[in-house]
PDB file of N, CA and C in Angstrom:
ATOM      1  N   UNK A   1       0.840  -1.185   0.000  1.00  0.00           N
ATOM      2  CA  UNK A   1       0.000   0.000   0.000  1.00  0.00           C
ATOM      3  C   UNK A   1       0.879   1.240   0.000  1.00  0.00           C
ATOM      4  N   UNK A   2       0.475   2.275  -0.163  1.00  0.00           N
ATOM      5  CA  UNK A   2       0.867   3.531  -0.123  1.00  0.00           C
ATOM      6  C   UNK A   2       1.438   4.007   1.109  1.00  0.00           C
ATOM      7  N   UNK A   3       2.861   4.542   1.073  1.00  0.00           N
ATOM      8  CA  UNK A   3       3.015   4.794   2.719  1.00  0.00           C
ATOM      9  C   UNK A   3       3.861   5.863   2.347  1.00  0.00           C
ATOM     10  N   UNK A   4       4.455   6.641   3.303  1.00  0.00           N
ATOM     11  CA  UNK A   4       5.207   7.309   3.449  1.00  0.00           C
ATOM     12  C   UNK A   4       6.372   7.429   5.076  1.00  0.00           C
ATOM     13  N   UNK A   5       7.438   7.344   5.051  1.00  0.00           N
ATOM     14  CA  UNK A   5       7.959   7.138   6.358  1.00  0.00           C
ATOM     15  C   UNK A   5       8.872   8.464   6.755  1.00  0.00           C
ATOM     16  N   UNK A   6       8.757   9.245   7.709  1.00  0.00           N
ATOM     17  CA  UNK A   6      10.079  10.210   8.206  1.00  0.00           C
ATOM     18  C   UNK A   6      11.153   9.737   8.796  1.00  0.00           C
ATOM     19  N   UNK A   7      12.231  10.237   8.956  1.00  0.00           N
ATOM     20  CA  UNK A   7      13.034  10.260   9.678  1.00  0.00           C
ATOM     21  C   UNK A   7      14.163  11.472   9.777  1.00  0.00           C
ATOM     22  N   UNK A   8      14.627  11.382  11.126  1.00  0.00           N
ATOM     23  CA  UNK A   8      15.611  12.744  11.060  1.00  0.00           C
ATOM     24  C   UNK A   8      15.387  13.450  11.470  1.00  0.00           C
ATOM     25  N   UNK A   9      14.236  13.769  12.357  1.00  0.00           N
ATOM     26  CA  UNK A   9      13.879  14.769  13.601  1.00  0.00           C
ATOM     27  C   UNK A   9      15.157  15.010  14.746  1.00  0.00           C
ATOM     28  N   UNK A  10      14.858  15.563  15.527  1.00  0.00           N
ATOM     29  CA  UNK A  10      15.628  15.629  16.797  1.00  0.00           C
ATOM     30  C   UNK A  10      15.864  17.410  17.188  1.00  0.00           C
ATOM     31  N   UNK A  11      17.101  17.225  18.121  1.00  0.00           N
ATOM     32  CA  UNK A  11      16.967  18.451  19.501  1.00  0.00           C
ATOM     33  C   UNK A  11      18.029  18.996  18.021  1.00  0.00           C
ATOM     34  N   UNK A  12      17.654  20.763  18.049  1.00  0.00           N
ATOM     35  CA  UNK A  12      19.089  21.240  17.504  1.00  0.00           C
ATOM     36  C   UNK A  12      18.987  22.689  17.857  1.00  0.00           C
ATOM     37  N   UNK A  13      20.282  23.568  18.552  1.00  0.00           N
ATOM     38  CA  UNK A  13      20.223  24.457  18.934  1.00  0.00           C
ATOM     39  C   UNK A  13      20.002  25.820  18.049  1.00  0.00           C
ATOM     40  N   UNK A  14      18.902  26.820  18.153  1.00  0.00           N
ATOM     41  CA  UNK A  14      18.727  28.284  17.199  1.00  0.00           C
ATOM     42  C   UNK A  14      19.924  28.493  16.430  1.00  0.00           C
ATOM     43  N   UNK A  15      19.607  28.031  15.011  1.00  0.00           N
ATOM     44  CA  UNK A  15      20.453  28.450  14.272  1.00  0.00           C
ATOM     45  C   UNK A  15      21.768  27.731  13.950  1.00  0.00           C
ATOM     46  N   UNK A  16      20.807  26.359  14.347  1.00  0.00           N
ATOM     47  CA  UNK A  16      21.470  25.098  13.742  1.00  0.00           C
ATOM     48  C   UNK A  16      20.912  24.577  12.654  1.00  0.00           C
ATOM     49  N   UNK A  17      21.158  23.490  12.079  1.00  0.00           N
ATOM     50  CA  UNK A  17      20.540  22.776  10.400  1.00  0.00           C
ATOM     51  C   UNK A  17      20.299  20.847  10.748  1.00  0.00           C
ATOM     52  N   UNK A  18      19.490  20.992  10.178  1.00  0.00           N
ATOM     53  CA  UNK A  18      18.547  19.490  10.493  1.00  0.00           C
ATOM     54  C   UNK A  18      18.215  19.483   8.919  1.00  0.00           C
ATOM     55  N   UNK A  19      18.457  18.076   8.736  1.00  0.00           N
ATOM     56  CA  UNK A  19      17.807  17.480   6.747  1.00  0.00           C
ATOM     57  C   UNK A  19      17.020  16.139   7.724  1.00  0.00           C
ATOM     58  N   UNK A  20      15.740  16.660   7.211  1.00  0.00           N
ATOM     59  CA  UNK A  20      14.819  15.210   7.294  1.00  0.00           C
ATOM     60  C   UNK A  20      14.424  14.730   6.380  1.00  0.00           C
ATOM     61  N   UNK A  21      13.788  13.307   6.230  1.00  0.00           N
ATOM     62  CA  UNK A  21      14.281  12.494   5.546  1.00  0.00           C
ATOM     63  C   UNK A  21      12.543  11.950   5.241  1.00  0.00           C
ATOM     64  N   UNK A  22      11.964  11.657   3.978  1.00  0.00           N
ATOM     65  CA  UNK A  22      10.653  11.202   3.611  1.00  0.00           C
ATOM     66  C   UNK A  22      11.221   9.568   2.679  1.00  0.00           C
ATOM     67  N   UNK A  23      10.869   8.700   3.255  1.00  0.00           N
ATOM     68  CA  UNK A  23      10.515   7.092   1.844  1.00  0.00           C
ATOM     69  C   UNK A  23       9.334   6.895   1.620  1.00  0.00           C
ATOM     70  N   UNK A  24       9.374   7.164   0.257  1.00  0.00           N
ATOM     71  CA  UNK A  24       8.250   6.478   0.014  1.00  0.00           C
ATOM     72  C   UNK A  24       7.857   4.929  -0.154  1.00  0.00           C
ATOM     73  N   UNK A  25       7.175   4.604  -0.281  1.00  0.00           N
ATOM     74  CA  UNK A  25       6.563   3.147  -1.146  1.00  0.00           C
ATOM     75  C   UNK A  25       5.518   3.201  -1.588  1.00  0.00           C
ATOM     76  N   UNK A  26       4.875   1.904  -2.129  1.00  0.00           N
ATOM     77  CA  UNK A  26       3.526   1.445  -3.038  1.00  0.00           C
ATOM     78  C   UNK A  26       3.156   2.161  -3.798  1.00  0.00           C
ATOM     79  N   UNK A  27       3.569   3.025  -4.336  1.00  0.00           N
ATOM     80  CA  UNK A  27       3.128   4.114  -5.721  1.00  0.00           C
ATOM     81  C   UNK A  27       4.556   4.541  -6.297  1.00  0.00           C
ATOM     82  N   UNK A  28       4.046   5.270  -7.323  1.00  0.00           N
ATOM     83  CA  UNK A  28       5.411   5.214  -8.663  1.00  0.00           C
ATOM     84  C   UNK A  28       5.733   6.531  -8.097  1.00  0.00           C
ATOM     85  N   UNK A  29       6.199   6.650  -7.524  1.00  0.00           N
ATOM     86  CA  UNK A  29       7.157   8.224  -6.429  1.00  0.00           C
ATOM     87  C   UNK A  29       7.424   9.412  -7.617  1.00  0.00           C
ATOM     88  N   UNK A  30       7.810   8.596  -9.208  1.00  0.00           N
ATOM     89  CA  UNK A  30       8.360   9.490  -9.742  1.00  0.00           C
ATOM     90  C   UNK A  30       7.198  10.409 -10.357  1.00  0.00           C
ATOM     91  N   UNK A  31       6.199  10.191 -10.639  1.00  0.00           N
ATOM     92  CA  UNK A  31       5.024  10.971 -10.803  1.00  0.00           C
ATOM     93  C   UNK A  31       3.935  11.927 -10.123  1.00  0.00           C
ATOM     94  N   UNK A  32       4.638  11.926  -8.400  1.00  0.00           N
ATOM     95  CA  UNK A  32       3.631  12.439  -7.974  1.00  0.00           C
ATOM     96  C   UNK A  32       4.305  13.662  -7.144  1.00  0.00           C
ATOM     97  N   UNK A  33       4.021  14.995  -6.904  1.00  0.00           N
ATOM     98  CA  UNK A  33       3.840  15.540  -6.148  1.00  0.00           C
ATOM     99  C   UNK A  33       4.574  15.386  -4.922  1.00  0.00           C
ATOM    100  N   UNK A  34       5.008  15.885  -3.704  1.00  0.00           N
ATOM    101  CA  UNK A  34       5.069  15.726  -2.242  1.00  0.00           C
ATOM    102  C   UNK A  34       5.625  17.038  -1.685  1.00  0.00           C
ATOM    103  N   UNK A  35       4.817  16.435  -0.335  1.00  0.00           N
ATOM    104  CA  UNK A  35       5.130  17.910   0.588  1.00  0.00           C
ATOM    105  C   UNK A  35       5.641  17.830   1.835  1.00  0.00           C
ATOM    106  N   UNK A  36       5.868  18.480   2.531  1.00  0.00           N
ATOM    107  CA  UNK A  36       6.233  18.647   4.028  1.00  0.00           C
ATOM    108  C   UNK A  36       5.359  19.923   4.663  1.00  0.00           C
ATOM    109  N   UNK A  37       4.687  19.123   5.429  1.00  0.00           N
ATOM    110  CA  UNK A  37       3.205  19.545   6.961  1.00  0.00           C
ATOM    111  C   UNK A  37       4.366  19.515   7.956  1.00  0.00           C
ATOM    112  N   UNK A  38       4.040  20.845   8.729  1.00  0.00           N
ATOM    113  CA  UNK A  38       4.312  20.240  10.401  1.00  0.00           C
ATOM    114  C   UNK A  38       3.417  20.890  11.380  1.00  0.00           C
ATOM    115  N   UNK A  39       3.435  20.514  12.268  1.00  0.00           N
ATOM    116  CA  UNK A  39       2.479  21.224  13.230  1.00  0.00           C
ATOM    117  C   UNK A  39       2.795  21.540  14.631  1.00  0.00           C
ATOM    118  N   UNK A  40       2.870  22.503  14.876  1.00  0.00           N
ATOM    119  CA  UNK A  40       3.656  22.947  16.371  1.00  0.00           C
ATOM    120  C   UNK A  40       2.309  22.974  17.420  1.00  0.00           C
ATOM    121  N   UNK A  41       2.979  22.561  18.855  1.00  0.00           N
ATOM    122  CA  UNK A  41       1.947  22.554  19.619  1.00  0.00           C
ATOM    123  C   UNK A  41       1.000  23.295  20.158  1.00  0.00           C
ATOM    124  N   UNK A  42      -0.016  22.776  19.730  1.00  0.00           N
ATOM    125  CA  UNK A  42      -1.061  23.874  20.033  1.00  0.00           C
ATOM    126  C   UNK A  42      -1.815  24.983  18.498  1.00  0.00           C
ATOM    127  N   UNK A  43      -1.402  23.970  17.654  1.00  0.00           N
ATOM    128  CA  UNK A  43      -1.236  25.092  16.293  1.00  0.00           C
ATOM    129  C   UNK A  43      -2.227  24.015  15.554  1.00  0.00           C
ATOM    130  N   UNK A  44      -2.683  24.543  14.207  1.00  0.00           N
ATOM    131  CA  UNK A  44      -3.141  23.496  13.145  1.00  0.00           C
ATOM    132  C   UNK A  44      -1.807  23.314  12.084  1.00  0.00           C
ATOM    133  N   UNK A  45      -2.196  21.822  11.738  1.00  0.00           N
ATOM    134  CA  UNK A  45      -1.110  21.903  10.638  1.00  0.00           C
ATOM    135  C   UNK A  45      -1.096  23.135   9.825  1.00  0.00           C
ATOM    136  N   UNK A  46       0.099  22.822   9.234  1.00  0.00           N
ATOM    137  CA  UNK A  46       0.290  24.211   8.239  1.00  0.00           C
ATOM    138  C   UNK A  46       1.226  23.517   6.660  1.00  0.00           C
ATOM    139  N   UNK A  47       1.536  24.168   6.149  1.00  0.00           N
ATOM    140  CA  UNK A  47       2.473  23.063   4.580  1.00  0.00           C
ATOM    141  C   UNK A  47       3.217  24.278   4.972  1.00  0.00           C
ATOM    142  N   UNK A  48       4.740  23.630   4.633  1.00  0.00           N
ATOM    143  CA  UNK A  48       6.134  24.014   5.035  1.00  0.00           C
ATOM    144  C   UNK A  48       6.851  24.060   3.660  1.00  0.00           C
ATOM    145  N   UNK A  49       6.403  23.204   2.663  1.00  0.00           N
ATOM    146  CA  UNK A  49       7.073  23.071   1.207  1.00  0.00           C
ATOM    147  C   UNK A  49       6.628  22.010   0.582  1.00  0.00           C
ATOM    148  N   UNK A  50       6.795  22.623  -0.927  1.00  0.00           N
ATOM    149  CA  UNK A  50       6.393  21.056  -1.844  1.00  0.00           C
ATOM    150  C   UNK A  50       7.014  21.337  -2.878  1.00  0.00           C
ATOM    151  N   UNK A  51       7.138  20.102  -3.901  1.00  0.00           N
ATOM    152  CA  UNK A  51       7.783  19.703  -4.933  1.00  0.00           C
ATOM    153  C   UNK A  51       6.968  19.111  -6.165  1.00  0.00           C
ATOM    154  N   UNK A  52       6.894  19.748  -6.873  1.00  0.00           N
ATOM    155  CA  UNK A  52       6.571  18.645  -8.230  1.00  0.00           C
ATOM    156  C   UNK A  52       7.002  17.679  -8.323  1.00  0.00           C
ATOM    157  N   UNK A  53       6.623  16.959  -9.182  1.00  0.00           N
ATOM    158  CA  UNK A  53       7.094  14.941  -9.677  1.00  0.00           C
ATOM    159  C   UNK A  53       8.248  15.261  -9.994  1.00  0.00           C
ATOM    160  N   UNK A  54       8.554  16.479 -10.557  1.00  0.00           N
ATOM    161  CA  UNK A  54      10.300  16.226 -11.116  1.00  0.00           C
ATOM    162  C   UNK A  54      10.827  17.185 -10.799  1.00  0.00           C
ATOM    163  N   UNK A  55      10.424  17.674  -9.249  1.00  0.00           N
ATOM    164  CA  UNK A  55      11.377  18.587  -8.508  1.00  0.00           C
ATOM    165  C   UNK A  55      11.854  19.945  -9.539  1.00  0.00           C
ATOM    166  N   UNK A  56      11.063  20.048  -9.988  1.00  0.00           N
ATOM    167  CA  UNK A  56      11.639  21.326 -11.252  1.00  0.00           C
ATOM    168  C   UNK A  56      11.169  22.455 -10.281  1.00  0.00           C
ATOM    169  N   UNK A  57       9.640  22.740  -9.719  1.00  0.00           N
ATOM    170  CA  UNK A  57       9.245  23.025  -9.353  1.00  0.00           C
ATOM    171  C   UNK A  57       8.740  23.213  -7.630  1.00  0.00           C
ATOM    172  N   UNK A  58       9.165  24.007  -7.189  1.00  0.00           N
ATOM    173  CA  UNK A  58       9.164  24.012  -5.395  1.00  0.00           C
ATOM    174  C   UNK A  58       8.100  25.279  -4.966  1.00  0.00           C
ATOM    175  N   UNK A  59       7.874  24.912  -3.761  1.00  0.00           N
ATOM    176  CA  UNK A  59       6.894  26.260  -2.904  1.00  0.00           C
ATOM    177  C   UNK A  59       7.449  26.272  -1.817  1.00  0.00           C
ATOM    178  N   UNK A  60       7.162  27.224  -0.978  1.00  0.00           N
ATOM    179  CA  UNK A  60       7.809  27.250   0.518  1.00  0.00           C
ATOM    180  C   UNK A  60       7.277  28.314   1.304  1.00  0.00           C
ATOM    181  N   UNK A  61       6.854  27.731   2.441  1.00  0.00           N
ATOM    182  CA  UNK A  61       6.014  28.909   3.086  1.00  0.00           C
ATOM    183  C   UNK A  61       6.788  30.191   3.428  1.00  0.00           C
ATOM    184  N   UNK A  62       6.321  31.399   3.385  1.00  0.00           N
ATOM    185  CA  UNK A  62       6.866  32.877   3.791  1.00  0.00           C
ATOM    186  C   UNK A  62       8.018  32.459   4.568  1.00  0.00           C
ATOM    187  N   UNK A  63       7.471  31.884   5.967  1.00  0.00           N
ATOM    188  CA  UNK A  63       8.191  32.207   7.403  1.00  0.00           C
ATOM    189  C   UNK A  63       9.469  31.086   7.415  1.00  0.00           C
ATOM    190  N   UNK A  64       9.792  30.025   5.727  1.00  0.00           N
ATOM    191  CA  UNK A  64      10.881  29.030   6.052  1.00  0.00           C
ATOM    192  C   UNK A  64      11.567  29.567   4.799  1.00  0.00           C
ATOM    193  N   UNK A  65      11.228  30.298   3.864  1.00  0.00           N
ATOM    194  CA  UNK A  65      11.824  30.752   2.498  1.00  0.00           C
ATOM    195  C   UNK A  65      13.106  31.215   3.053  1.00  0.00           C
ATOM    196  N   UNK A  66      13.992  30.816   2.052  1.00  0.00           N
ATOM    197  CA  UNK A  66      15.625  31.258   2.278  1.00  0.00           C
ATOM    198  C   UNK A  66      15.971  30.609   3.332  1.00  0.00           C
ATOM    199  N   UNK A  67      15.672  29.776   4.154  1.00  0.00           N
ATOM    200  CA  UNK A  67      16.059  28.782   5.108  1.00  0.00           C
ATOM    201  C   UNK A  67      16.249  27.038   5.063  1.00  0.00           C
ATOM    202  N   UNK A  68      14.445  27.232   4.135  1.00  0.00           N
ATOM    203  CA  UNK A  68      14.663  25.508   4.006  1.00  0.00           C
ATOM    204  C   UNK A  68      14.773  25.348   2.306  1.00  0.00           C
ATOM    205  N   UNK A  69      15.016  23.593   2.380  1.00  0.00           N
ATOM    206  CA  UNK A  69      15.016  23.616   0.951  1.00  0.00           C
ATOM    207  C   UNK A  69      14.387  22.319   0.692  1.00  0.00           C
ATOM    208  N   UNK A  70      13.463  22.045   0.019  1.00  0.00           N
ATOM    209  CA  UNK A  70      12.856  20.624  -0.301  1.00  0.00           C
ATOM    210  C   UNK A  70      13.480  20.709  -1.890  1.00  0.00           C
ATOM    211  N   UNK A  71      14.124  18.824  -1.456  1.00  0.00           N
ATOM    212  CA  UNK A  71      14.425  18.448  -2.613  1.00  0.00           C
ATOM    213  C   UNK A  71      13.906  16.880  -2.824  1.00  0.00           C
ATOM    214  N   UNK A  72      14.514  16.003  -3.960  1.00  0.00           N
ATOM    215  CA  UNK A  72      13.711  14.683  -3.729  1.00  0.00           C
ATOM    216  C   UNK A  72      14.889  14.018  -4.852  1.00  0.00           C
ATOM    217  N   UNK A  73      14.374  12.303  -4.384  1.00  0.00           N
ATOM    218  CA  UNK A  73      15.234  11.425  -4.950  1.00  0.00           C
ATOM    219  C   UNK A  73      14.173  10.567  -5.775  1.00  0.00           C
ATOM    220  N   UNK A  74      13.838  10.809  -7.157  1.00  0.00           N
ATOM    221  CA  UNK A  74      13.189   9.705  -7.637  1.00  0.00           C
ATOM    222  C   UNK A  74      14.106   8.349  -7.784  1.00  0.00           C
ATOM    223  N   UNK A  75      14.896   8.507  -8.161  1.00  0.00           N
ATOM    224  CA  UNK A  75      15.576   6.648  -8.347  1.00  0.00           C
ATOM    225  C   UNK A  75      15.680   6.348  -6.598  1.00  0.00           C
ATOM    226  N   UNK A  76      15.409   7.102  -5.468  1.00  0.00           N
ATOM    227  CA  UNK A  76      15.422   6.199  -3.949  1.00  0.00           C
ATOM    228  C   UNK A  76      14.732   6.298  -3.469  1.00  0.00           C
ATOM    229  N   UNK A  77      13.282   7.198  -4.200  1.00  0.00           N
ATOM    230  CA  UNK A  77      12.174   6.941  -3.662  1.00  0.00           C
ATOM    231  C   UNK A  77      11.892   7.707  -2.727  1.00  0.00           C
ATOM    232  N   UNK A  78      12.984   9.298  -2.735  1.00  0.00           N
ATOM    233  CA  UNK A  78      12.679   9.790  -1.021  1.00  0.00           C
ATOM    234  C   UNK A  78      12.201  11.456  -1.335  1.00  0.00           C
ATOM    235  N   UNK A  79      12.347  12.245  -0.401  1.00  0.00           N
ATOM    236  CA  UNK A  79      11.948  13.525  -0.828  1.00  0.00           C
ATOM    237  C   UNK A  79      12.718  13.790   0.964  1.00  0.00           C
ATOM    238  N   UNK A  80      13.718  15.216   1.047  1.00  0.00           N
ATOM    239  CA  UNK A  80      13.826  15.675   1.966  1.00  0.00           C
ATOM    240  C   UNK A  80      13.975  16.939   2.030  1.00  0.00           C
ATOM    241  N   UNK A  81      14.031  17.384   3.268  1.00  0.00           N
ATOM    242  CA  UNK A  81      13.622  18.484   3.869  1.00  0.00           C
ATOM    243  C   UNK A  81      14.799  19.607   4.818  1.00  0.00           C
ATOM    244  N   UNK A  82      15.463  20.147   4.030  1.00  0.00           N
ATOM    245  CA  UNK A  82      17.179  20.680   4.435  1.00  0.00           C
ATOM    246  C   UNK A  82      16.757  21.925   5.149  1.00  0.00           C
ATOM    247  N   UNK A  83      16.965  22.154   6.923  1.00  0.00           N
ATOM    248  CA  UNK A  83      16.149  23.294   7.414  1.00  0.00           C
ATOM    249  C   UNK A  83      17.937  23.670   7.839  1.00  0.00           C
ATOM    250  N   UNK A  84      18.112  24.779   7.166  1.00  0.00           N
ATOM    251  CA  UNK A  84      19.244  25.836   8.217  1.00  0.00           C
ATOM    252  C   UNK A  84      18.285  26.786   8.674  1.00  0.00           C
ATOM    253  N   UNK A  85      19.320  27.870   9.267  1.00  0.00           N
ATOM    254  CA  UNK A  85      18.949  28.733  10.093  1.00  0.00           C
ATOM    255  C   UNK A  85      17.894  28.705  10.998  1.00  0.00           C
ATOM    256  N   UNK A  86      17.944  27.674  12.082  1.00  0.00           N
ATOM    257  CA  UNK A  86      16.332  27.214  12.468  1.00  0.00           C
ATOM    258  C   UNK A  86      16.286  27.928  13.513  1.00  0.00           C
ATOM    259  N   UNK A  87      14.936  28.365  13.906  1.00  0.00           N
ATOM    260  CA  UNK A  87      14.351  29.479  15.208  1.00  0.00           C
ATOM    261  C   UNK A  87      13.317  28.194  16.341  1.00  0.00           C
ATOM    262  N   UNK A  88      13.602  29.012  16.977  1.00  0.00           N
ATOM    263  CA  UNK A  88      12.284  27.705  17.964  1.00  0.00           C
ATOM    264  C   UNK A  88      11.191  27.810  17.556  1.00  0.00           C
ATOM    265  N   UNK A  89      10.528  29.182  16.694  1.00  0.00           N
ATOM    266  CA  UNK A  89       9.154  28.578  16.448  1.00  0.00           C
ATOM    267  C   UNK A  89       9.608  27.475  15.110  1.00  0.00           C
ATOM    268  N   UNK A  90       9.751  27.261  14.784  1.00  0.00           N
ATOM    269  CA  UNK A  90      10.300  25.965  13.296  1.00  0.00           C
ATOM    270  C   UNK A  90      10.006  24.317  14.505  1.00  0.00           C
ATOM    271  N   UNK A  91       9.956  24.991  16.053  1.00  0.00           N
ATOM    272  CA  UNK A  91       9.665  23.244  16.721  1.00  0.00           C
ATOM    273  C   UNK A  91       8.348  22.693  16.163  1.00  0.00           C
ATOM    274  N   UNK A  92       8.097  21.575  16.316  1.00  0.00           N
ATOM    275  CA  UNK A  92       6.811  21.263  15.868  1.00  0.00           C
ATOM    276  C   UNK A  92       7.285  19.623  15.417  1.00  0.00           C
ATOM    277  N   UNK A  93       5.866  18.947  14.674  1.00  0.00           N
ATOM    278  CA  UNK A  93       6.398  18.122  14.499  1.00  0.00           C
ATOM    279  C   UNK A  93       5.964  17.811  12.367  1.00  0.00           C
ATOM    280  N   UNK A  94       7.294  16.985  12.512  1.00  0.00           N
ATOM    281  CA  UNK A  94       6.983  17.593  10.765  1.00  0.00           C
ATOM    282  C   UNK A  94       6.913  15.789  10.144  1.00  0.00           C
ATOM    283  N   UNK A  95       5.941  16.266   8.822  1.00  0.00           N
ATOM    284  CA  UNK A  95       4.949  15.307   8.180  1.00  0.00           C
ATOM    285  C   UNK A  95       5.074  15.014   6.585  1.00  0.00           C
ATOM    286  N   UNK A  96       5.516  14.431   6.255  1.00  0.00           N
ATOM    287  CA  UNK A  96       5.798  14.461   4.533  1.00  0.00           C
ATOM    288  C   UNK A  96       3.683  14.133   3.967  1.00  0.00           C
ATOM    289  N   UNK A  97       3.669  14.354   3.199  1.00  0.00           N
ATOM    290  CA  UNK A  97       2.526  13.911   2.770  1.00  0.00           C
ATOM    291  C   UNK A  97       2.372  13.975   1.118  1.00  0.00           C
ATOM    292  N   UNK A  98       1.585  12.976   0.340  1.00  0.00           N
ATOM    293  CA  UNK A  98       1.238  12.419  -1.276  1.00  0.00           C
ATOM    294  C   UNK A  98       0.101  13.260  -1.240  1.00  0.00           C
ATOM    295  N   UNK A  99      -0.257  14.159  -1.720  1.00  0.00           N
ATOM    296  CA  UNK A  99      -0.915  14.603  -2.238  1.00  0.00           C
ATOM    297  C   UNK A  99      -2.090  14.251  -2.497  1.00  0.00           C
ATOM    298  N   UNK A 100      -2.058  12.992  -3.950  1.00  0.00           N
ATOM    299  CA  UNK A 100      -2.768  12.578  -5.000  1.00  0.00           C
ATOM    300  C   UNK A 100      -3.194  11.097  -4.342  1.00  0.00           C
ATOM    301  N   UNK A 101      -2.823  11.268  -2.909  1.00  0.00           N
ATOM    302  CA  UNK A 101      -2.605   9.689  -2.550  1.00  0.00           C
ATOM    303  C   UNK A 101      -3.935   9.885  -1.244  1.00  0.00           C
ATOM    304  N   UNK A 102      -3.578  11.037  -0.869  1.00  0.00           N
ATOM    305  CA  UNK A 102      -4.034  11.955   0.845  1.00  0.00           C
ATOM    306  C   UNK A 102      -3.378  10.863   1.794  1.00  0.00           C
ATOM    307  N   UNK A 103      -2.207  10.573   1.587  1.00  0.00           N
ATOM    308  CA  UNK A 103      -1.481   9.695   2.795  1.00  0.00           C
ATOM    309  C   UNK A 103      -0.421  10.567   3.442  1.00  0.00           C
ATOM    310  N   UNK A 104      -0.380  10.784   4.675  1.00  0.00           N
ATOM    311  CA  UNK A 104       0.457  11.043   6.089  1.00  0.00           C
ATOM    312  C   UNK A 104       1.307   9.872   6.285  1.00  0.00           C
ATOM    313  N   UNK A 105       2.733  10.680   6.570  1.00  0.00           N
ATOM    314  CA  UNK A 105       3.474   9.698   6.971  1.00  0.00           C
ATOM    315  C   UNK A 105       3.234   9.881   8.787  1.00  0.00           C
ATOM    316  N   UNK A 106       4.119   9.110   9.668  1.00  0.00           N
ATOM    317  CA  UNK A 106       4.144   9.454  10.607  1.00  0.00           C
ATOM    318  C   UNK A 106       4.759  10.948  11.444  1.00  0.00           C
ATOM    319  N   UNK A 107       5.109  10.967  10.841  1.00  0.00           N
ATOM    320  CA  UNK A 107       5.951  12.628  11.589  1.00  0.00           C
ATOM    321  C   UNK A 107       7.281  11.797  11.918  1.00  0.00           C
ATOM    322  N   UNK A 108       8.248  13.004  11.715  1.00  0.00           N
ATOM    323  CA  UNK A 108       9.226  13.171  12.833  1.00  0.00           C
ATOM    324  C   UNK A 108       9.593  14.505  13.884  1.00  0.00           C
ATOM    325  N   UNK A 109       9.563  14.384  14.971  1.00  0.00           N
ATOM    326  CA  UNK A 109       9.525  15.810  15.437  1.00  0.00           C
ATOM    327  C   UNK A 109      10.616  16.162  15.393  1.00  0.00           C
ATOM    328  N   UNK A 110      11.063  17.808  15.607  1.00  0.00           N
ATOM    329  CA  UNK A 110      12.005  18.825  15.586  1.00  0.00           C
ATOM    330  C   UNK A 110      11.789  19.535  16.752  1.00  0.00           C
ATOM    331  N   UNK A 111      12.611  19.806  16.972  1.00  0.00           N
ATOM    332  CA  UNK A 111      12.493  20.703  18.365  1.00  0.00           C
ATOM    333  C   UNK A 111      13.937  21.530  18.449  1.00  0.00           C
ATOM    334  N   UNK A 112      13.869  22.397  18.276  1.00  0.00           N
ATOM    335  CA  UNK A 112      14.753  24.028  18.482  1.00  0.00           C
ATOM    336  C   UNK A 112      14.949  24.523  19.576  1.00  0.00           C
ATOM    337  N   UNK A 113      16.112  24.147  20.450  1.00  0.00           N
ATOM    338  CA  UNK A 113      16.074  24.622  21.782  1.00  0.00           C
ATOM    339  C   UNK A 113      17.643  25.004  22.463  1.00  0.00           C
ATOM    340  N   UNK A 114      18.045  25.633  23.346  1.00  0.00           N
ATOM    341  CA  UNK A 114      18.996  25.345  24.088  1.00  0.00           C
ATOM    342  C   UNK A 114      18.984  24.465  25.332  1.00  0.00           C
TER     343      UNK A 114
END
């Protein structure tokens, strides 16, 4: 079936850099879409960035532009998520998601702290 998996969360101090990590499976990865959701506590999700099927094409919300960078691996099936310059509001916990699929991976959380 259709899945999606994170990895690569963890503790990193203001204005440190974290790359998290999306696999896909059960669908042809190279055709579709993907994004990165996260949601900080107490917040509604929000979309953080996305990619076209052939990564030609990217979005990125206001408050991560010039910080993060979504890119993706069609021949490994992955799509990740390169955050420098990170602030504590960027904690939260973050979500790759298919689009065309409406499948959630599990999250991995981030957390920005000293």
């Amino acid at each position: 079936q259709v899945q999606v998996v994170e990895s690569g969360g963890g503790l990193v101090q203001p204005g440190g850099s974290l790359r998290i990590t999306c696999v896909a499976s059960g669908f042809v990865f190279r055709f579709h879409a993907m994004a990165w959701y996260r949601q900080a506590p107490g917040k509604a999700r929000e979309l953080v960035a996305s990619t076209s099927a052939d990564g030609a094409t990217t979005n990125y919300a206001d408050s991560v532009k010039g910080r993060f960078t979504i890119s993706r691996d069609n021949d490994r099936m992955r799509t990740y998520l390169q955050m420098d310059s990170l602030r504590p509001e960027d904690t939260g916990v973050y979500y790759c998601y298919v689009p065309r699929h409406n499948t959630w991976g599990q999250g991995t959380p981030v957390t920005v702290s000293y």
